[in-house]
Protein backbone atom coordinates (compact mmCIF):
# COMPACT_ATOMS: atom_id res chain seq x y z
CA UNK A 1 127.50 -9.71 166.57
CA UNK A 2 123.94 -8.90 165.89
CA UNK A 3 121.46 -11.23 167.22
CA UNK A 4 119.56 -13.19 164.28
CA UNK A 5 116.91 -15.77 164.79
CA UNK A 6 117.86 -18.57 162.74
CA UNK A 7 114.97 -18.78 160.42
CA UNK A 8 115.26 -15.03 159.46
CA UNK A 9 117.26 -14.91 155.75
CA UNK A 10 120.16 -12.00 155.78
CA UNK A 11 121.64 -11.43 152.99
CA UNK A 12 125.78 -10.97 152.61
CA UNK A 13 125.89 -8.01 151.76
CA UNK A 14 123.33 -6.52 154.46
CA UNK A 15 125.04 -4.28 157.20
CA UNK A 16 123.69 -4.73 160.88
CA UNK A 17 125.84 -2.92 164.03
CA UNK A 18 126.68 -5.68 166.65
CA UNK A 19 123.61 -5.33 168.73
CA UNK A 20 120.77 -5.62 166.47
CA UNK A 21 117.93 -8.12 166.75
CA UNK A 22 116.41 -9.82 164.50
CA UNK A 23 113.10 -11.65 164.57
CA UNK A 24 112.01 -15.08 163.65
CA UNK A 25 111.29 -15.28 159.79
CA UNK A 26 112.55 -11.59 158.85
CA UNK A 27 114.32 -11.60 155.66
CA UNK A 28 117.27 -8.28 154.98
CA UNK A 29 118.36 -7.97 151.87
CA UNK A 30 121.92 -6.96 150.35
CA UNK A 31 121.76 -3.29 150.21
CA UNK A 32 120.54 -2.93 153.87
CA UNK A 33 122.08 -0.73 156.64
CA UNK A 34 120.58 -0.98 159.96
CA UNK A 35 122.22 1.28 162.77
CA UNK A 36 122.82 0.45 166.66
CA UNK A 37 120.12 -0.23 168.92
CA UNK A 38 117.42 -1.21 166.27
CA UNK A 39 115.51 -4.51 166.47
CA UNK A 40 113.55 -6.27 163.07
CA UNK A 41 110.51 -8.17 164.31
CA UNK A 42 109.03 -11.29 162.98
CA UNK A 43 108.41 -12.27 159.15
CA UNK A 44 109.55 -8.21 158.64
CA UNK A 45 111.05 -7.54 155.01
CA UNK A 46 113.59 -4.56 154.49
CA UNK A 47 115.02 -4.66 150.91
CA UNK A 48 116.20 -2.19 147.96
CA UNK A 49 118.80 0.50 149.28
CA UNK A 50 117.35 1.19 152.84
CA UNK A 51 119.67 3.07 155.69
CA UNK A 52 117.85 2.40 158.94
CA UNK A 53 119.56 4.92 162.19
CA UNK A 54 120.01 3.91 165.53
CA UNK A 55 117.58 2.53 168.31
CA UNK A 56 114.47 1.88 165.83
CA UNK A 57 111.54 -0.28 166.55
CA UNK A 58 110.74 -2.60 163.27
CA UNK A 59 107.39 -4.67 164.55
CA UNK A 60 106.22 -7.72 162.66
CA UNK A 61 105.40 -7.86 158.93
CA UNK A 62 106.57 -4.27 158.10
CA UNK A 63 107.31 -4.09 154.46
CA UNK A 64 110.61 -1.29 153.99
CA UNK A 65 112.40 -0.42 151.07
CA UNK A 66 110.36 -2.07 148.58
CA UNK A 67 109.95 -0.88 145.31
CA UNK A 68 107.96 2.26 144.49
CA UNK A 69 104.54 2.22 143.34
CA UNK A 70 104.98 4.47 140.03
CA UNK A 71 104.48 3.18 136.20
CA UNK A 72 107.37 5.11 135.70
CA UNK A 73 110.16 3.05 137.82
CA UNK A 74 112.06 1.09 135.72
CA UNK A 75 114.60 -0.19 138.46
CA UNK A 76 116.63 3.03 138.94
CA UNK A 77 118.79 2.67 141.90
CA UNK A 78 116.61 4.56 144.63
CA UNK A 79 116.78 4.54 148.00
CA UNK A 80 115.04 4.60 151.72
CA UNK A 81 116.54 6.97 154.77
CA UNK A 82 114.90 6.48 157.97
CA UNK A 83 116.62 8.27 160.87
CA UNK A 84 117.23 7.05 164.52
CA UNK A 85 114.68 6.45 167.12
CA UNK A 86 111.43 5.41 165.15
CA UNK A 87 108.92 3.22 166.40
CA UNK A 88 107.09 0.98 162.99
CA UNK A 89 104.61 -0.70 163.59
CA UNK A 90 103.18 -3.90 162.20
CA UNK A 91 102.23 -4.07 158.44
CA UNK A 92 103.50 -0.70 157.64
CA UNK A 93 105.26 -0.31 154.02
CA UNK A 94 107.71 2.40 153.14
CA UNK A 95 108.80 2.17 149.44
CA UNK A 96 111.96 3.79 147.77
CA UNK A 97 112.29 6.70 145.72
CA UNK A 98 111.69 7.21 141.92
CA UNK A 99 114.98 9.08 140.05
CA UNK A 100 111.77 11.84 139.08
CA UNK A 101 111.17 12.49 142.48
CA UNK A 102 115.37 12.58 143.35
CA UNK A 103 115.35 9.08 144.22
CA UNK A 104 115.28 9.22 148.10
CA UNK A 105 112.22 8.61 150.45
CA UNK A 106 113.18 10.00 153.66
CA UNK A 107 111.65 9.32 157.46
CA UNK A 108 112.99 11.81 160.00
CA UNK A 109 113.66 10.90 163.94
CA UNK A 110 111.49 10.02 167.07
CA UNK A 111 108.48 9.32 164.51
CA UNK A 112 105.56 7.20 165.87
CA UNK A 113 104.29 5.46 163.20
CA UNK A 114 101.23 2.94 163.47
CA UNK A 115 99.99 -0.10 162.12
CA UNK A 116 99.42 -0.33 158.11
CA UNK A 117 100.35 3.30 157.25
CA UNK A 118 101.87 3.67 154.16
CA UNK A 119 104.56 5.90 153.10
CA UNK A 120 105.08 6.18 148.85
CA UNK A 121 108.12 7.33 146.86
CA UNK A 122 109.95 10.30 147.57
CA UNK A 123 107.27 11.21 150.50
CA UNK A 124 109.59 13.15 152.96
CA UNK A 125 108.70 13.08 156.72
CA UNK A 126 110.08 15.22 159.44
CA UNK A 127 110.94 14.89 163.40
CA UNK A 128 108.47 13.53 166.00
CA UNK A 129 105.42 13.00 164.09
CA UNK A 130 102.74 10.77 164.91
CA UNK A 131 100.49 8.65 161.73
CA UNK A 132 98.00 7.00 163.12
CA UNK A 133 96.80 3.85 161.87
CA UNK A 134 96.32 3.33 158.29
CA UNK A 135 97.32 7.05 157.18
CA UNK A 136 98.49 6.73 153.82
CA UNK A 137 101.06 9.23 152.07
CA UNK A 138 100.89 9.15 148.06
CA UNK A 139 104.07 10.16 145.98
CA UNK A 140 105.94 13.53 146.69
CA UNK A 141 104.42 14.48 150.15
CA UNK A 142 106.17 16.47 152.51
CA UNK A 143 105.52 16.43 156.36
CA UNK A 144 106.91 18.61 159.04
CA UNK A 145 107.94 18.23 162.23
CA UNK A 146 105.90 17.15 165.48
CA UNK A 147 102.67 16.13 162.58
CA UNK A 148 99.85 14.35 163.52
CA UNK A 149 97.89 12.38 161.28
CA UNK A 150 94.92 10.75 162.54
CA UNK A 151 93.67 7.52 161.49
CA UNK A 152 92.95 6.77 157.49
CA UNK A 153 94.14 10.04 156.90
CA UNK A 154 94.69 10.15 153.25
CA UNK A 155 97.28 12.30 151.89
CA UNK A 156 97.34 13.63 147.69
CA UNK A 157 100.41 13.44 146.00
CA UNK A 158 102.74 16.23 146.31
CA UNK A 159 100.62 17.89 148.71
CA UNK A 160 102.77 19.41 151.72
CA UNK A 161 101.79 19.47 155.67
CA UNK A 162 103.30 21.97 157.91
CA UNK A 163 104.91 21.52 161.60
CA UNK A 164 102.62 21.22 164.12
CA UNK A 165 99.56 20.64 162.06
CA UNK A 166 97.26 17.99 163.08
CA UNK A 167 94.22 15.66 160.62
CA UNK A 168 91.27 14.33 162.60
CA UNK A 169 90.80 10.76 161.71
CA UNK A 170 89.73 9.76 158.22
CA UNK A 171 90.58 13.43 156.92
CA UNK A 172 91.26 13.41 152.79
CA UNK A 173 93.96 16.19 152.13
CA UNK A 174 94.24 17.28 148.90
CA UNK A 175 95.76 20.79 149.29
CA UNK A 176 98.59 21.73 151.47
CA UNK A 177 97.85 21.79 155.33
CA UNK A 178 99.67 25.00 156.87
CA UNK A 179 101.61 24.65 160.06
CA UNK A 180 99.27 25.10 163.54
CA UNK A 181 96.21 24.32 161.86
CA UNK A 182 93.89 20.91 162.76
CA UNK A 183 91.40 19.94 159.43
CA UNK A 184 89.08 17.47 159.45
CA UNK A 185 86.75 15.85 156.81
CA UNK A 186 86.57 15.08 152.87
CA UNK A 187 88.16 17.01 151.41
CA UNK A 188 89.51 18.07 154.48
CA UNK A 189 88.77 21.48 155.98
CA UNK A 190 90.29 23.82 158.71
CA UNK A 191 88.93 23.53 161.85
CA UNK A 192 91.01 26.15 164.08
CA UNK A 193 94.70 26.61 165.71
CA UNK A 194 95.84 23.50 167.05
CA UNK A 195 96.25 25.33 170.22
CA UNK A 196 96.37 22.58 173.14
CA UNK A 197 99.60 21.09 170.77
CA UNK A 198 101.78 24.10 170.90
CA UNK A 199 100.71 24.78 174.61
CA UNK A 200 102.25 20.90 175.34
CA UNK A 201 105.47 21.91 173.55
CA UNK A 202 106.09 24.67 175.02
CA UNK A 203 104.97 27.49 172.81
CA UNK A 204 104.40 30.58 174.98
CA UNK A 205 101.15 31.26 175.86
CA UNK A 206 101.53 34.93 173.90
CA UNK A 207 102.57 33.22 170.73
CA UNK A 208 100.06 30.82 170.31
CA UNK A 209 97.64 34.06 171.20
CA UNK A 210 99.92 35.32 168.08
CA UNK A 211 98.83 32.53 165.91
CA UNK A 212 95.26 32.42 166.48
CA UNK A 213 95.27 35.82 165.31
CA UNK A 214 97.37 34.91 162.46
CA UNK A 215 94.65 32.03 162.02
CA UNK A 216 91.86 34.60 162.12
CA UNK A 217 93.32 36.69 159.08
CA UNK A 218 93.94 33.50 157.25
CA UNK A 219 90.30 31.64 157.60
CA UNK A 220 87.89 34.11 159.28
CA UNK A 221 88.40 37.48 157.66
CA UNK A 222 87.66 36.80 154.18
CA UNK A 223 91.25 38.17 152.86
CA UNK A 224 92.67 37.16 149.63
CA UNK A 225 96.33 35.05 150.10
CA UNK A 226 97.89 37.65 149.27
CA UNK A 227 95.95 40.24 151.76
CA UNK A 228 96.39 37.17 154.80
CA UNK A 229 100.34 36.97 154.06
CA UNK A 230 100.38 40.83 154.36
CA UNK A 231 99.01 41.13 157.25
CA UNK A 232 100.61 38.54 158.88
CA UNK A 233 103.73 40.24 158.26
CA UNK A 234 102.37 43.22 160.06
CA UNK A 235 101.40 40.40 163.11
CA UNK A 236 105.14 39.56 163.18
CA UNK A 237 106.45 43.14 163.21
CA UNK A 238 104.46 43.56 166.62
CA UNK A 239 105.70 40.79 167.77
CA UNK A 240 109.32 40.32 167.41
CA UNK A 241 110.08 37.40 170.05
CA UNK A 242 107.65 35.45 168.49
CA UNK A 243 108.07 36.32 164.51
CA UNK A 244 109.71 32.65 163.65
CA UNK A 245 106.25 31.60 164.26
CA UNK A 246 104.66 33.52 162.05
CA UNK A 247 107.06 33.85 159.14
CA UNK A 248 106.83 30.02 159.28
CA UNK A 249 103.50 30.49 158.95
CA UNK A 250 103.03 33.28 156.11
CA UNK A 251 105.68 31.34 154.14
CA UNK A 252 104.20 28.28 153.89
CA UNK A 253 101.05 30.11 152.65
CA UNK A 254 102.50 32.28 150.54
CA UNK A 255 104.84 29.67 148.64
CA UNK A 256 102.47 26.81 148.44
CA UNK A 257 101.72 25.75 144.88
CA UNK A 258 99.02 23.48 145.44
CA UNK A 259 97.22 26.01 147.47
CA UNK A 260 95.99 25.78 151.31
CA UNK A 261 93.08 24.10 152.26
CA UNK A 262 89.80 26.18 152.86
C-alpha cells in the first residue's frame, strides 16, 4: 500500500502502485495514475487526467495536470503523460492538453527538470533533457531528445527544438532550433555545433567533424535553405556511417514551418 502522509488529500478514484510516497499536504485528484517507484513531495497538486511512469521524483509545490492556459478550453477531457524516471522539481507546473492541440501534453523519460519551469498544453518533450530553472514552454512546442534549456529560456508557441540542441540561459526562441546547434540571446541566435555534447554521448569524433561541416553550409556560407539542405545531402552521401546524423539534420531544416533561427 502506498505510503501517504496523513494530511495529504487522495482522492478515490486516484491510482497509486503499492510503493509510492506521498508527502505531507499533497493533494491527488480522481483521474490520477502514478506508476511504481515515484514519490509526491509536500503541498504538491497533480489533478485533471495525469499518467505519471515509474520511479519519478515530484518535489514540493509542483503544480501537474492542471488545466491549460488557452481561452479556448472549455473543459474538454485532456490529458498529461509523463514517462518513467523524471526528476520535478519544486514549483514546476505542467498543464493538460487542449482537444485543438490533440488533447495530450506529453513529458518523455530520464528528464531533469528544474525549479519553476513551465510546460503549456500540448508541449511535447522527449528523452533525457535538461530545463533549467524557470524555462518556460508556450502551447504546441516540441522538444527532442537529450535538450538543454538553460535558465529563463523562453520558448514561442509551436516552435520546435531538435535533439541535442542546447539555449544559453535567458535565450528567447521564436523560430525552430535545429538539432546540434547551441543559440543564445533575444531573439535567440546560433552560436555554433554543440560539439563538447555529442563528444559526451558518444558521437564519433568523425561525425561531429561531419556536423560542423554540415553547420558551416547551414550558418556560414550564405546558402539559401534550400541550397544548405542540398548540400547536406551531398555531406551524407560521403559519409555513409554517419548519414542518420545528417538526414536528422537536413530534415528538420528542410520541413520546419516556422523557419530556423538565424
Amino acid at each position: 500500500m502506498a505510503s501517504v502522509h496523513p494530511t495529504a488529500i487522495i482522492d478515490a478514484g486516484a491510482r497509486l502502485a503499492d510503493d509510492v510516497t506521498v508527502g505531507p499536504y499533497a493533494i491527488i485528484g480522481a483521474q490520477v495514475t502514478i506508476g511504481a517507484g515515484s514519490s509526491v513531495g509536500a503541498h504538491a497538486v497533480i489533478g485533471g487526467r495525469t499518467t505519471i511512469g515509474r520511479n519519478n521524483r515530484i518535489f514540493a509545490h509542483a503544480a501537474l495536470g492542471g488545466e491549460p492556459q488557452d481561452k479556448k478550453y472549455r473543459g474538454e477531457d485532456t490529458e498529461l503523460v509523463i514517462g518513467d524516471g523524471n526528476t520535478i522539481r519544486e514549483f514546476c507546473t505542467f498543464n493538460t492538453g487542449t482537444a485543438q492541440g490533440g488533447g495530450i501534453t506529453r513529458v518523455g523519460n530520464d528528464n531533469w527538470v528544474m525549479a519553476y519551469v513551465h510546460v503549456a498544453h500540448d508541449v511535447v518533450v522527449g528523452d533525457h533533457c535538461i530545463l533549467a530553472n524557470n524555462a518556460s514552454l508556450a502551447g504546441h512546442a516540441v522538444v527532442g531528445d537529450w535538450v538543454i534549456l538553460g535558465g529563463l529560456t523562453g520558448v514561442h508557441q509551436f516552435v520546435k527544438i531538435g535533439s541535442h540542441a542546447m539555449t544559453g540561459a535567458a535565450s528567447l526562441l521564436l523560430q525552430d532550433l535545429p538539432p546540434y546547434v547551441i543559440c543564445q540571446g533575444n531573439p535567440a541566435s546560433p552560436h555554433g555545433l554543440n560539439s563538447e555534447g555529442l563528444k559526451r554521448r558518444g558521437f564519433a569524433p568523425e561525425a561531429v567533424a561531419l556536423l560542423r561541416r554540415a553547420y558551416k553550409a547551414i550558418y556560414r556560407e550564405g546558402l539559401t535553405v534550400a541550397e544548405a539542405t542540398a548540400t547536406l545531402h551531398r555531406l551524407a552521401d560521403e559519409a555513409p556511417e554517419h548519414r542518420a546524423h545528417v538526414d536528422a539534420l537536413r530534415a528538420f531544416v528542410q520541413d520546419s514551418t516556422r523557419g530556423i533561427i538565424r
